[in-house]
Protein backbone atom coordinates (compact mmCIF):
# COMPACT_ATOMS: atom_id res chain seq x y z
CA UNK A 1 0.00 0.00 0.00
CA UNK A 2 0.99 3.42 -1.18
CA UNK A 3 -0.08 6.91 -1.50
CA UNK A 4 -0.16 8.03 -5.37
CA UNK A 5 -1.67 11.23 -6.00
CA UNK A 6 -4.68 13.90 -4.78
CA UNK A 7 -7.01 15.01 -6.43
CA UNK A 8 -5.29 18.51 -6.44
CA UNK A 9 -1.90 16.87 -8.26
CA UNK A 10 -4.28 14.87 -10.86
CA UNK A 11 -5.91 16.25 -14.13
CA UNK A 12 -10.19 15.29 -14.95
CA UNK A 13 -9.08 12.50 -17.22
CA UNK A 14 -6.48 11.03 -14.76
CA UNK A 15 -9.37 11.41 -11.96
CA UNK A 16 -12.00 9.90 -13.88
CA UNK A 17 -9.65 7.25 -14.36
CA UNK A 18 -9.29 6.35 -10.61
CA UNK A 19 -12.66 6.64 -9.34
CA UNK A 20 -13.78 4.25 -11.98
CA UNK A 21 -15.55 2.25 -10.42
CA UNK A 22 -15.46 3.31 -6.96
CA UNK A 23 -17.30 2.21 -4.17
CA UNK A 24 -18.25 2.64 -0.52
CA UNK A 25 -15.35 1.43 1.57
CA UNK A 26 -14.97 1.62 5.59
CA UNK A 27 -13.36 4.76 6.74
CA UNK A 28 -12.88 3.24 10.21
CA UNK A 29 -10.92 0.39 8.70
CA UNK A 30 -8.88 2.07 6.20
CA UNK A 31 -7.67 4.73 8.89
CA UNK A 32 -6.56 2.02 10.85
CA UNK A 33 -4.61 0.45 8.08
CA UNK A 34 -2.99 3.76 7.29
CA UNK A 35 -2.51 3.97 10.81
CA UNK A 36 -0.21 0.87 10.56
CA UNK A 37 0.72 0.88 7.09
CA UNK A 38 1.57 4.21 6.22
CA UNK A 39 1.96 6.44 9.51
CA UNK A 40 3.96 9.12 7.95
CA UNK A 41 0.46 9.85 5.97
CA UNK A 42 -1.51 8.88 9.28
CA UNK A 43 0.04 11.88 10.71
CA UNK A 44 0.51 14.42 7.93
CA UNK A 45 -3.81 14.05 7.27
CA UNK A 46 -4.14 14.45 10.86
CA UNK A 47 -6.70 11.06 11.04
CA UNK A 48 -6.33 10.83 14.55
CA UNK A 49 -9.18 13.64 14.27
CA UNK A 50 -12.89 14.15 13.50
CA UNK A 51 -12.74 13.99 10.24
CA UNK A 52 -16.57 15.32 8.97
CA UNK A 53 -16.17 14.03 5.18
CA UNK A 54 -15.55 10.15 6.43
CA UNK A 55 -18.71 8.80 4.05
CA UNK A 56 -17.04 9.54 1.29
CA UNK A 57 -14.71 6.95 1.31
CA UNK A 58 -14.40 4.97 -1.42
CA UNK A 59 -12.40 1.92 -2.88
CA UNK A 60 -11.94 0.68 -6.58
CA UNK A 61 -9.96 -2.46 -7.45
CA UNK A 62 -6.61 -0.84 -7.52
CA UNK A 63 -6.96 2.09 -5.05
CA UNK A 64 -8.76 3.42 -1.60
CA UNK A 65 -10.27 6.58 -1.94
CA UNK A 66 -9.85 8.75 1.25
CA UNK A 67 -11.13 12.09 1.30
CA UNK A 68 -10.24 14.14 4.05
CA UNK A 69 -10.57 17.88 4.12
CA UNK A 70 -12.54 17.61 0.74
CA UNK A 71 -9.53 16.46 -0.77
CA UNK A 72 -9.69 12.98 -2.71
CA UNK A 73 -6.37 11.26 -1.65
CA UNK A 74 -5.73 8.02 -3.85
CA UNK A 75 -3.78 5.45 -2.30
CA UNK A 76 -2.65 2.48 -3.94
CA UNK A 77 -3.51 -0.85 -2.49
C-alpha cells in the first residue's frame, strides 16, 4: 500500500480514471490500516481527528479513496 496522488496533483481525465468504479469502503478500517501501514500519511492528514467528510470513502480495485478535508487522496492498495 501506497499513496499516489490527490485530487489537487491529478488532471479530470487522470481522476475519472481512478474513481472508476469506486465504491463505498470503511473509513474506520482504512484509517486504521494507514494507521499501521503508512503512519507518515496517518500523521501528515491528521486522522487521529474528526474527520466530517468520512462517508465519502471509497475503494476501486486498484486504489482506496480517502477524502479528508474535501480532498480525494488516492492510495494504492
Amino acid at each position: 500500500m501506497y499513496y499516489q496522488t490527490c485530487c489537487v496533483q491529478t488532471t479530470i481525465d487522470e481522476w475519472q480514471q481512478l474513481m472508476k468504479g469506486a465504491r463505498k469502503a470503511s473509513y474506520k478500517r482504512l484509517v486504521q490500516r494507514i494507521k499501521h501501514e503508512l503512519p507518515d500519511l496517518y500523521d501528515a492528514l491528521a486522522l487521529n481527528f474528526y474527520n466530517p467528510y468520512w462517508e465519502q470513502c471509497q475503494q476501486t480495485k486498484t486504489h482506496y479513496i480517502l477524502v479528508s478535508s474535501a480532498i480525494e487522496y488516492f492510495i494504492h492498495k
